[in-house]
PDB file of N, CA and C in Angstrom:
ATOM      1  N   UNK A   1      12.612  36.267 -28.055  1.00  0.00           N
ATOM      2  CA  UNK A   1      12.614  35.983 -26.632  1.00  0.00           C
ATOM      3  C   UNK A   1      11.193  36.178 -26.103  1.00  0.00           C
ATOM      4  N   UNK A   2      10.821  35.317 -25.425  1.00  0.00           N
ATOM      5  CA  UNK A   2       9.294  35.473 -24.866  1.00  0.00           C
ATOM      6  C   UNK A   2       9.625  36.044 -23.738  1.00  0.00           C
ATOM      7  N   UNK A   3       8.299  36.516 -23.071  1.00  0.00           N
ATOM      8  CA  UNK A   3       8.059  36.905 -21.981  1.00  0.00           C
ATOM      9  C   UNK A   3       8.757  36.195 -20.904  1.00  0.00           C
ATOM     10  N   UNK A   4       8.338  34.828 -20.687  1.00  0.00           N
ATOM     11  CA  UNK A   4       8.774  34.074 -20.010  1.00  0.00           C
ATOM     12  C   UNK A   4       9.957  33.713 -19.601  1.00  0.00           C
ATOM     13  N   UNK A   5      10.978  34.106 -20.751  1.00  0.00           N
ATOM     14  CA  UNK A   5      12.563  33.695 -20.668  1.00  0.00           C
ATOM     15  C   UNK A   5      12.846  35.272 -20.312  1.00  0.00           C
ATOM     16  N   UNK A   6      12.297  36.767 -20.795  1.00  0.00           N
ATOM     17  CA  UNK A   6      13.139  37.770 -20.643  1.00  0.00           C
ATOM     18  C   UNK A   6      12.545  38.343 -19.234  1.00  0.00           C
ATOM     19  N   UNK A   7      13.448  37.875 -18.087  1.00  0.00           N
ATOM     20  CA  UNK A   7      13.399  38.066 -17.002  1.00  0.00           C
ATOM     21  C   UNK A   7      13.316  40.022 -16.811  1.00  0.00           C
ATOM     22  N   UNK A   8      14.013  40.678 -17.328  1.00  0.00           N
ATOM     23  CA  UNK A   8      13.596  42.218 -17.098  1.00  0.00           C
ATOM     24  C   UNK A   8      12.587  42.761 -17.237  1.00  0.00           C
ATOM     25  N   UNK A   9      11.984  42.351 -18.291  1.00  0.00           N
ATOM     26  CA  UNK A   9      10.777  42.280 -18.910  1.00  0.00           C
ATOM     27  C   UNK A   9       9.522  41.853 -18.034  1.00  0.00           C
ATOM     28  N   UNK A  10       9.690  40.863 -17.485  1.00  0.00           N
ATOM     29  CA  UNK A  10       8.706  39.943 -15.999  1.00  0.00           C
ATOM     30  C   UNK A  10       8.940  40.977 -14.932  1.00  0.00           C
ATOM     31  N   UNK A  11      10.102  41.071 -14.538  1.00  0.00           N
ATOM     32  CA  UNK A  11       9.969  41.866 -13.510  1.00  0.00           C
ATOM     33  C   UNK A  11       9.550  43.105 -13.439  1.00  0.00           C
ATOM     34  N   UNK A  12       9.247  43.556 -14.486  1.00  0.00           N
ATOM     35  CA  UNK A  12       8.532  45.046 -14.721  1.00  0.00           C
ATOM     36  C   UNK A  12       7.286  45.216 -14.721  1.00  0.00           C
ATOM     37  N   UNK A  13       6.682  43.325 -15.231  1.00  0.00           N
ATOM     38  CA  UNK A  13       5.051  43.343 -15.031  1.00  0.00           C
ATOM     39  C   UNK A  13       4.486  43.881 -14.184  1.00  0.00           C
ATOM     40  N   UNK A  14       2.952  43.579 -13.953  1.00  0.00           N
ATOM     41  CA  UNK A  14       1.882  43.632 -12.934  1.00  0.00           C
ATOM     42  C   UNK A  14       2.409  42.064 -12.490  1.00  0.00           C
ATOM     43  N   UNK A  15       1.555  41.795 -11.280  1.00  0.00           N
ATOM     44  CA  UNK A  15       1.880  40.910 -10.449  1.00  0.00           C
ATOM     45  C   UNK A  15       1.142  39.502 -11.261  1.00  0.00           C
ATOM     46  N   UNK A  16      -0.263  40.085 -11.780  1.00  0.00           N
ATOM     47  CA  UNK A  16      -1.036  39.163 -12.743  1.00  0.00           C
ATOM     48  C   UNK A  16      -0.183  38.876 -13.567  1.00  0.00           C
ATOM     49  N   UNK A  17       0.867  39.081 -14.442  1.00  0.00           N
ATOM     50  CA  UNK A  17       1.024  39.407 -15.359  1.00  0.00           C
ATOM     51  C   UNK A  17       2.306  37.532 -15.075  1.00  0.00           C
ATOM     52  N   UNK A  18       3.398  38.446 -13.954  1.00  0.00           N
ATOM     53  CA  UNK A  18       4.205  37.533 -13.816  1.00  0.00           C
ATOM     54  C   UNK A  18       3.967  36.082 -12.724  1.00  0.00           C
ATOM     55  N   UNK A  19       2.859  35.945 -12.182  1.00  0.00           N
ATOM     56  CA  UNK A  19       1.742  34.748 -12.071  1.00  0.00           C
ATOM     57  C   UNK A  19       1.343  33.989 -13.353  1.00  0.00           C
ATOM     58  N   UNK A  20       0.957  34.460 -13.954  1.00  0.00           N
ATOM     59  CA  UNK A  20       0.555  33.511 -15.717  1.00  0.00           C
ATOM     60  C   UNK A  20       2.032  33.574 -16.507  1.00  0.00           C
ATOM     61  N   UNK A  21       2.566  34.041 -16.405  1.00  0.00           N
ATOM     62  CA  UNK A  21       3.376  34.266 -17.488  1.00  0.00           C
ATOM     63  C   UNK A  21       5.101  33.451 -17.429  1.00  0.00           C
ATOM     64  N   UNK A  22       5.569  33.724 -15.965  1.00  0.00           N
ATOM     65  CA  UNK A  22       6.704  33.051 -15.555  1.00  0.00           C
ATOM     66  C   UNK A  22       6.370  31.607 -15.434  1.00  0.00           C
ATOM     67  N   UNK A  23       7.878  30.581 -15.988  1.00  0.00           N
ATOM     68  CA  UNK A  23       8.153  29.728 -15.998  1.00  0.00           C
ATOM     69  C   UNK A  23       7.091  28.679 -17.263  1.00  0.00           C
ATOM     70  N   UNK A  24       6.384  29.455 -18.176  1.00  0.00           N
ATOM     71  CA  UNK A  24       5.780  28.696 -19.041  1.00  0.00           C
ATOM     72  C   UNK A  24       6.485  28.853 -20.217  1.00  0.00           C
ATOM     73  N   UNK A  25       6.702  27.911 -21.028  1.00  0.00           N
ATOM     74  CA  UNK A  25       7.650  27.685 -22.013  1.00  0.00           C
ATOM     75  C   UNK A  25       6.855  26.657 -22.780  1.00  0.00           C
ATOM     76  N   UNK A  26       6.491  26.708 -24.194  1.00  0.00           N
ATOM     77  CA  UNK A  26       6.041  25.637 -24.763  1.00  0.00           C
ATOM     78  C   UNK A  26       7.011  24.422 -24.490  1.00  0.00           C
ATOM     79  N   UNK A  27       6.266  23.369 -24.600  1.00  0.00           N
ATOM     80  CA  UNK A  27       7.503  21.943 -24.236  1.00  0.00           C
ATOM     81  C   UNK A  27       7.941  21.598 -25.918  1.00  0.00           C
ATOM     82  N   UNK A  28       8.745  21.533 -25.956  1.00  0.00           N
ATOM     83  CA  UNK A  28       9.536  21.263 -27.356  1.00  0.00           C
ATOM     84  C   UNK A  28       9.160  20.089 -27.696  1.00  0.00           C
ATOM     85  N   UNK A  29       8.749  19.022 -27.407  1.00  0.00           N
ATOM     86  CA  UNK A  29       8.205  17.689 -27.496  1.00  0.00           C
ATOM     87  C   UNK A  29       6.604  17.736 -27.833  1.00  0.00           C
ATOM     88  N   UNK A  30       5.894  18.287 -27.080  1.00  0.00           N
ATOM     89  CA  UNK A  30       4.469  17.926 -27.781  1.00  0.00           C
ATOM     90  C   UNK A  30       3.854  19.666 -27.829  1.00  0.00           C
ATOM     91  N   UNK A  31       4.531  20.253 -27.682  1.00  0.00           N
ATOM     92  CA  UNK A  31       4.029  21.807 -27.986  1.00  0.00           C
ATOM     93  C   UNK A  31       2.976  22.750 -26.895  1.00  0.00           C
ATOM     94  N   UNK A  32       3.179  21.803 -26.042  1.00  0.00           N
ATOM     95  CA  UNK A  32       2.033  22.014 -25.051  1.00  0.00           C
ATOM     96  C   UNK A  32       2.539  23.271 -24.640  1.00  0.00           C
ATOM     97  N   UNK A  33       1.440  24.509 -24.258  1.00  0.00           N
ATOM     98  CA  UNK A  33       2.061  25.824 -23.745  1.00  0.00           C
ATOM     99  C   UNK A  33       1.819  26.032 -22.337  1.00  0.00           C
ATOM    100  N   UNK A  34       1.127  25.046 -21.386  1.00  0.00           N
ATOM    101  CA  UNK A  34       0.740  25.085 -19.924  1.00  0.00           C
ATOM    102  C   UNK A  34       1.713  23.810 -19.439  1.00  0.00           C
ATOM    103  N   UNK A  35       3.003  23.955 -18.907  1.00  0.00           N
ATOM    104  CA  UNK A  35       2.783  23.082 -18.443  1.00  0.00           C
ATOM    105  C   UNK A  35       2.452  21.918 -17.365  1.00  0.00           C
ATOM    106  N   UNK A  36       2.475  20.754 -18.318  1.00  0.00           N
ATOM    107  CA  UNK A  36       1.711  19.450 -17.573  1.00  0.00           C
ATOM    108  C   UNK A  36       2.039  19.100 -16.374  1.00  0.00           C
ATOM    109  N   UNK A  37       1.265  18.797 -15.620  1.00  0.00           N
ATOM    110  CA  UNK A  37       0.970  18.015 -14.333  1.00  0.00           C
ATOM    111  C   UNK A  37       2.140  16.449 -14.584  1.00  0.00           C
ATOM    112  N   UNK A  38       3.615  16.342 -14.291  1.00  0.00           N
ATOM    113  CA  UNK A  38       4.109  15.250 -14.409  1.00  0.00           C
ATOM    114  C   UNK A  38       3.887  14.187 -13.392  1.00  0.00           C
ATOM    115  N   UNK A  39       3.296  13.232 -13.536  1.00  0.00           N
ATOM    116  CA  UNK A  39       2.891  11.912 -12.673  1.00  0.00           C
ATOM    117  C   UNK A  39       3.953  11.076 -12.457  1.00  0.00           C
ATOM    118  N   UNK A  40       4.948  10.987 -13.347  1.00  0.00           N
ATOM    119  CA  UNK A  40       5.905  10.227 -13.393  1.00  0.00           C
ATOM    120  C   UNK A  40       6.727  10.075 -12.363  1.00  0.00           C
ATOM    121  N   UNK A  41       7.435   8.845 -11.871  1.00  0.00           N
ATOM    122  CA  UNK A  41       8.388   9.078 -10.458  1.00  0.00           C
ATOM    123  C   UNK A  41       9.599   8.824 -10.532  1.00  0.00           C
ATOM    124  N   UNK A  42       9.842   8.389 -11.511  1.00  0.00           N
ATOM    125  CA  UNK A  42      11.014   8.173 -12.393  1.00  0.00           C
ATOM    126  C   UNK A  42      11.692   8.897 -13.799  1.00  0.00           C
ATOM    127  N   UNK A  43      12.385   9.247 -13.664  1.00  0.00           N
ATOM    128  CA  UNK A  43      12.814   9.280 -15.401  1.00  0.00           C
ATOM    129  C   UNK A  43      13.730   8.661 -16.113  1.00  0.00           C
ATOM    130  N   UNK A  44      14.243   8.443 -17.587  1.00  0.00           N
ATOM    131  CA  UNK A  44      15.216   7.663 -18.090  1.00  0.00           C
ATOM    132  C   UNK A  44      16.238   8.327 -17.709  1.00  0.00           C
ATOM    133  N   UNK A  45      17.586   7.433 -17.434  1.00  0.00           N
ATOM    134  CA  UNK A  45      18.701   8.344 -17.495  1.00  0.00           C
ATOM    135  C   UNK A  45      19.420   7.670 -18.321  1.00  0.00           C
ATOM    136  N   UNK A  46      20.435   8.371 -18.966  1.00  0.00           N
ATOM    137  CA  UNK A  46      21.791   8.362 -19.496  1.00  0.00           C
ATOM    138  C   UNK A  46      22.300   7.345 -18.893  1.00  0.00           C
ATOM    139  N   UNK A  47      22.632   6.537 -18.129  1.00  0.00           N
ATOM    140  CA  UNK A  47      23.515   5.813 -17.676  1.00  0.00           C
ATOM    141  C   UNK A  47      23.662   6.210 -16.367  1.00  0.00           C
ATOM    142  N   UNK A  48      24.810   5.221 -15.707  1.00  0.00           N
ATOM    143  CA  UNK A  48      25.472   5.295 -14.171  1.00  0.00           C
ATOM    144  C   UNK A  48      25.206   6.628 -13.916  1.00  0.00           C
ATOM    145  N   UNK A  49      24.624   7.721 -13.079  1.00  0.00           N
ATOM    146  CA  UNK A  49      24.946   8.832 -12.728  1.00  0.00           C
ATOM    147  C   UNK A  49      24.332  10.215 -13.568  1.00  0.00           C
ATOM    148  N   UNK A  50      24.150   9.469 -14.661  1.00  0.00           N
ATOM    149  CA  UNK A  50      23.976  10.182 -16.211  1.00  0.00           C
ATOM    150  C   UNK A  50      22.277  10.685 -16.401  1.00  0.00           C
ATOM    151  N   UNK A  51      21.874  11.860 -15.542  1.00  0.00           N
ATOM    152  CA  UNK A  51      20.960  12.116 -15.656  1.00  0.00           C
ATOM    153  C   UNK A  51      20.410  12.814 -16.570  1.00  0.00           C
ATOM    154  N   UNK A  52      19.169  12.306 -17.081  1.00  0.00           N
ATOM    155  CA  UNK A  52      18.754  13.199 -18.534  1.00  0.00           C
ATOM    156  C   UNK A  52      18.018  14.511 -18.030  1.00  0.00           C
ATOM    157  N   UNK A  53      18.759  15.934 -18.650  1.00  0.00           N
ATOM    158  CA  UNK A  53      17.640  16.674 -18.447  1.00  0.00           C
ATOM    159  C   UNK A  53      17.537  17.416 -17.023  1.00  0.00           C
ATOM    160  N   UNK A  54      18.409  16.631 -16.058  1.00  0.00           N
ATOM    161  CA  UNK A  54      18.247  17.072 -15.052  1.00  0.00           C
ATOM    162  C   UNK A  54      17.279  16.428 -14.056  1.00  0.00           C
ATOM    163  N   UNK A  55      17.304  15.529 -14.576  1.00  0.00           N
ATOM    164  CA  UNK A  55      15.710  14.646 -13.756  1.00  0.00           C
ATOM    165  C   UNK A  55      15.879  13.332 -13.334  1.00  0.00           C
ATOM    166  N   UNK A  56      15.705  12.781 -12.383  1.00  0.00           N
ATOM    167  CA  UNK A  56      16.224  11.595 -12.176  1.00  0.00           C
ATOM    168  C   UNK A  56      14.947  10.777 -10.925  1.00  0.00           C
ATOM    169  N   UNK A  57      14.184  11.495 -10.017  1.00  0.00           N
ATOM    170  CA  UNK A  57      12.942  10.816  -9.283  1.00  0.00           C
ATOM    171  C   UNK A  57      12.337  12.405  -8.956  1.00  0.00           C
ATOM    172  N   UNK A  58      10.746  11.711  -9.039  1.00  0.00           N
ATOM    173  CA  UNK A  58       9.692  12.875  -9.461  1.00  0.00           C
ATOM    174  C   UNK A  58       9.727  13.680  -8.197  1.00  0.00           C
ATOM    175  N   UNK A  59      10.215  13.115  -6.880  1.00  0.00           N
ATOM    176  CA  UNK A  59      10.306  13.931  -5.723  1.00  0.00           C
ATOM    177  C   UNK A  59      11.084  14.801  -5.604  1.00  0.00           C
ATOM    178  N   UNK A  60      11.919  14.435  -5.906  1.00  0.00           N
ATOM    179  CA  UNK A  60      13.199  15.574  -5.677  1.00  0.00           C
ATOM    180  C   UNK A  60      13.143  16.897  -6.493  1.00  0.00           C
ATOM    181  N   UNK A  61      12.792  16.335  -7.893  1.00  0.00           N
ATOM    182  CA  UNK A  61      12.325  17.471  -8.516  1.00  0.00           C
ATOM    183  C   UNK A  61      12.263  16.698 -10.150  1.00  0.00           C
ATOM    184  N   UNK A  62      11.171  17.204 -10.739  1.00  0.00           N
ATOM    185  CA  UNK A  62      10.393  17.180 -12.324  1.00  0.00           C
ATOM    186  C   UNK A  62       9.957  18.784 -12.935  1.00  0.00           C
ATOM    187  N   UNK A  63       9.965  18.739 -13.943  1.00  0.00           N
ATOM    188  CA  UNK A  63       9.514  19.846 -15.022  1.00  0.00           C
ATOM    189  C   UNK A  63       8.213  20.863 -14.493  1.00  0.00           C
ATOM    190  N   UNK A  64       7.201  19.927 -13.762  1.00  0.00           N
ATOM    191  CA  UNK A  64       6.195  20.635 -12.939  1.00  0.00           C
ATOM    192  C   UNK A  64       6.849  21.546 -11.763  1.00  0.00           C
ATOM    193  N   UNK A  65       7.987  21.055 -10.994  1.00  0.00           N
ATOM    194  CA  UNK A  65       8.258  22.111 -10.570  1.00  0.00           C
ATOM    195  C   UNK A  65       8.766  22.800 -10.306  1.00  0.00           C
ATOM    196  N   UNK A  66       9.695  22.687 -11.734  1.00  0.00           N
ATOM    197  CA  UNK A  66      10.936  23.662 -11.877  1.00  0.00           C
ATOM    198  C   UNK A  66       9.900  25.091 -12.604  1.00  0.00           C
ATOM    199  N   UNK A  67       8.498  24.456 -13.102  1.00  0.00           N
ATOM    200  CA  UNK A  67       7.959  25.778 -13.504  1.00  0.00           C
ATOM    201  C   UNK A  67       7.062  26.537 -12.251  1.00  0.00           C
ATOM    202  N   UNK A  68       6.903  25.489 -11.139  1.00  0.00           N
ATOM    203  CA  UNK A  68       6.158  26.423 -10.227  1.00  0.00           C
ATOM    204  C   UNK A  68       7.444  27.352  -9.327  1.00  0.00           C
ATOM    205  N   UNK A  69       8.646  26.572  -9.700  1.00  0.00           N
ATOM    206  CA  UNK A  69       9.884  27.546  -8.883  1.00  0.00           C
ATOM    207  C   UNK A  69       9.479  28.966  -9.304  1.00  0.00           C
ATOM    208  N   UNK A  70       9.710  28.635 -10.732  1.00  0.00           N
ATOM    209  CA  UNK A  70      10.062  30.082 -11.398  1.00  0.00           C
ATOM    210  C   UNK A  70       9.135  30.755 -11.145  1.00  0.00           C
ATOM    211  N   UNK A  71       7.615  30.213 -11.228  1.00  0.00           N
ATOM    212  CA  UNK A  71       6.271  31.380 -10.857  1.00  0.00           C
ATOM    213  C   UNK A  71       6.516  31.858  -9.733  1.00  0.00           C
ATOM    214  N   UNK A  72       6.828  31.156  -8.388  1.00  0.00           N
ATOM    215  CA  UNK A  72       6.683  31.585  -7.335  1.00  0.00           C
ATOM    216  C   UNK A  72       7.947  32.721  -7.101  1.00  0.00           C
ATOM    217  N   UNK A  73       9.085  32.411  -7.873  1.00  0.00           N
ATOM    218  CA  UNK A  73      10.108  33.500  -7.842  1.00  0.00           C
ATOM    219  C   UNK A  73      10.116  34.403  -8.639  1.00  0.00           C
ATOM    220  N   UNK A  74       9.297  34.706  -9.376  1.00  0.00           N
ATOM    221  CA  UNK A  74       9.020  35.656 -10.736  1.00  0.00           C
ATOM    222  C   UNK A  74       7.883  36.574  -9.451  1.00  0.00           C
ATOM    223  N   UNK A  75       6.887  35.745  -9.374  1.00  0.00           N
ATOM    224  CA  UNK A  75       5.686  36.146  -7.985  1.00  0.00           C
ATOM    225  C   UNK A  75       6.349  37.097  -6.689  1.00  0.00           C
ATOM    226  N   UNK A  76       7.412  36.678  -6.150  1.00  0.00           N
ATOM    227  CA  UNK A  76       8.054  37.331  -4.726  1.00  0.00           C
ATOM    228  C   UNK A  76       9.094  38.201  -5.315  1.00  0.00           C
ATOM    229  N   UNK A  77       9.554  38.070  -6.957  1.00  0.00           N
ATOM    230  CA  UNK A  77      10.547  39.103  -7.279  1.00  0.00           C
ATOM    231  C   UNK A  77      11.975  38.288  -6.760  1.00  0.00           C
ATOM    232  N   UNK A  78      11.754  37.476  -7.019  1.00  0.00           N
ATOM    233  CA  UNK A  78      13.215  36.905  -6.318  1.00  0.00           C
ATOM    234  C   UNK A  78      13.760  35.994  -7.473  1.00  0.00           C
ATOM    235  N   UNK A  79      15.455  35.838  -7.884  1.00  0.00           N
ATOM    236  CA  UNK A  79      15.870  35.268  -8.531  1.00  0.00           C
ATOM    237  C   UNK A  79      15.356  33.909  -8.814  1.00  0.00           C
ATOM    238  N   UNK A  80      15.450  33.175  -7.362  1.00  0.00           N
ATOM    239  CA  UNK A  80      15.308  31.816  -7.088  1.00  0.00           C
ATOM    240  C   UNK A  80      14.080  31.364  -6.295  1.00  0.00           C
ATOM    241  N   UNK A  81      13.440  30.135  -6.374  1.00  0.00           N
ATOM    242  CA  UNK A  81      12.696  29.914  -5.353  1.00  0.00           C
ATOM    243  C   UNK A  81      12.727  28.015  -5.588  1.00  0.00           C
ATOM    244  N   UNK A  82      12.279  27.992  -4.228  1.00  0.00           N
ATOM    245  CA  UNK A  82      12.516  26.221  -3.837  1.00  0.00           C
ATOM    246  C   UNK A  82      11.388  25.840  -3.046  1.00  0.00           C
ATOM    247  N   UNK A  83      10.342  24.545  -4.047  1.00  0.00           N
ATOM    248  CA  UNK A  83       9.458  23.718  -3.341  1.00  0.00           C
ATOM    249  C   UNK A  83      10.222  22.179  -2.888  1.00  0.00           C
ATOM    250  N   UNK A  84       9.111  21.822  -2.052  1.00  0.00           N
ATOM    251  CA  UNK A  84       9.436  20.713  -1.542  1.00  0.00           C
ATOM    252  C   UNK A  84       8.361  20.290  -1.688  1.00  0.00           C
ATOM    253  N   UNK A  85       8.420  18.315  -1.212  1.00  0.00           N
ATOM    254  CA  UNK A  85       7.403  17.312  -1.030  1.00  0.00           C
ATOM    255  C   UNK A  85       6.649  17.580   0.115  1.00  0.00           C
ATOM    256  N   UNK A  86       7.079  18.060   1.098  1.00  0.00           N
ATOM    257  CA  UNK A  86       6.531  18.203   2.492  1.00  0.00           C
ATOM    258  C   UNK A  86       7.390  19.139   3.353  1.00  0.00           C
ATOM    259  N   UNK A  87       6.625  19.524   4.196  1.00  0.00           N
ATOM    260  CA  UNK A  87       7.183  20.185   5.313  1.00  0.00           C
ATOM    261  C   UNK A  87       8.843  19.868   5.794  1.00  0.00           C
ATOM    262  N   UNK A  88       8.869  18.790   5.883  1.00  0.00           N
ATOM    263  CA  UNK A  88      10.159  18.214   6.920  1.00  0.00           C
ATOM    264  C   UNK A  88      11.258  18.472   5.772  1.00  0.00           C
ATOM    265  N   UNK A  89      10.908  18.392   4.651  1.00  0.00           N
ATOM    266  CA  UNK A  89      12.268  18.320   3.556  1.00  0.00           C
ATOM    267  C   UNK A  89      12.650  19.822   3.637  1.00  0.00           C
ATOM    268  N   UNK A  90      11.489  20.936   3.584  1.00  0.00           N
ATOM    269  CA  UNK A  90      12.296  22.470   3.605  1.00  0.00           C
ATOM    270  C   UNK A  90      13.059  22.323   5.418  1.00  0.00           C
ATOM    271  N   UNK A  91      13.160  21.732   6.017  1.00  0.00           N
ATOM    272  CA  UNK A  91      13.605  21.840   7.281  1.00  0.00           C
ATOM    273  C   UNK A  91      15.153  21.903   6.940  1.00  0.00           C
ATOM    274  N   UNK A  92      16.050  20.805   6.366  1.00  0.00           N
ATOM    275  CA  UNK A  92      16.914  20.454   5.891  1.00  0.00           C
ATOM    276  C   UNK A  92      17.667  21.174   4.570  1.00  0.00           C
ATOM    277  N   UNK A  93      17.023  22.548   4.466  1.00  0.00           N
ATOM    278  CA  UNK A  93      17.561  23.399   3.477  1.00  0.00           C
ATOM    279  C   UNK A  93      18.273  24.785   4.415  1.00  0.00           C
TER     280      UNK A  93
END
């Protein structure tokens, strides 16, 4: 279990510690250990409804920032945390 996945472990860090460390996971696909900046605005899906992965348009949400969730909630000590595209979309949460 890495750092990154053993949440008791993070939360016991220094603050540096769980800033670098939360929500990085090598990507199982190209091994990358930072991850990437996704550009993409689309992703493939499965079919009708059938989203791969969890991903379906780069706004709503992509891999970039399901890992800045976790930093920023690893960061405030909080289970969960939620970005948005802009201002007006956290309005509607």
């Amino acid at each position: 279990m890495t750092i990154a996945t053993n949440t008791e472990a993070l939360n016991a860090s220094a603050l540096s510690t769980r800033a670098i460390h939360a929500g990085q996971e090598p990507d199982p696909t190209t091994g990358a250990v930072v991850t990437p900046i996704y550009m993409t605005s689309t992703f493939k899906q499965d079919g009708v409804g059938g989203l791969r992965n969890g991903y379906d348009y780069s706004r709503s949400i992509n891999p970039t920032r399901n890992s800045f969730d976790a930093q920023l909630a690893a960061v405030e000590g909080a289970k969960y945390a939620l970005s948005f595209a802009s201002g007006l979309a956290a309005i509607d949460v």
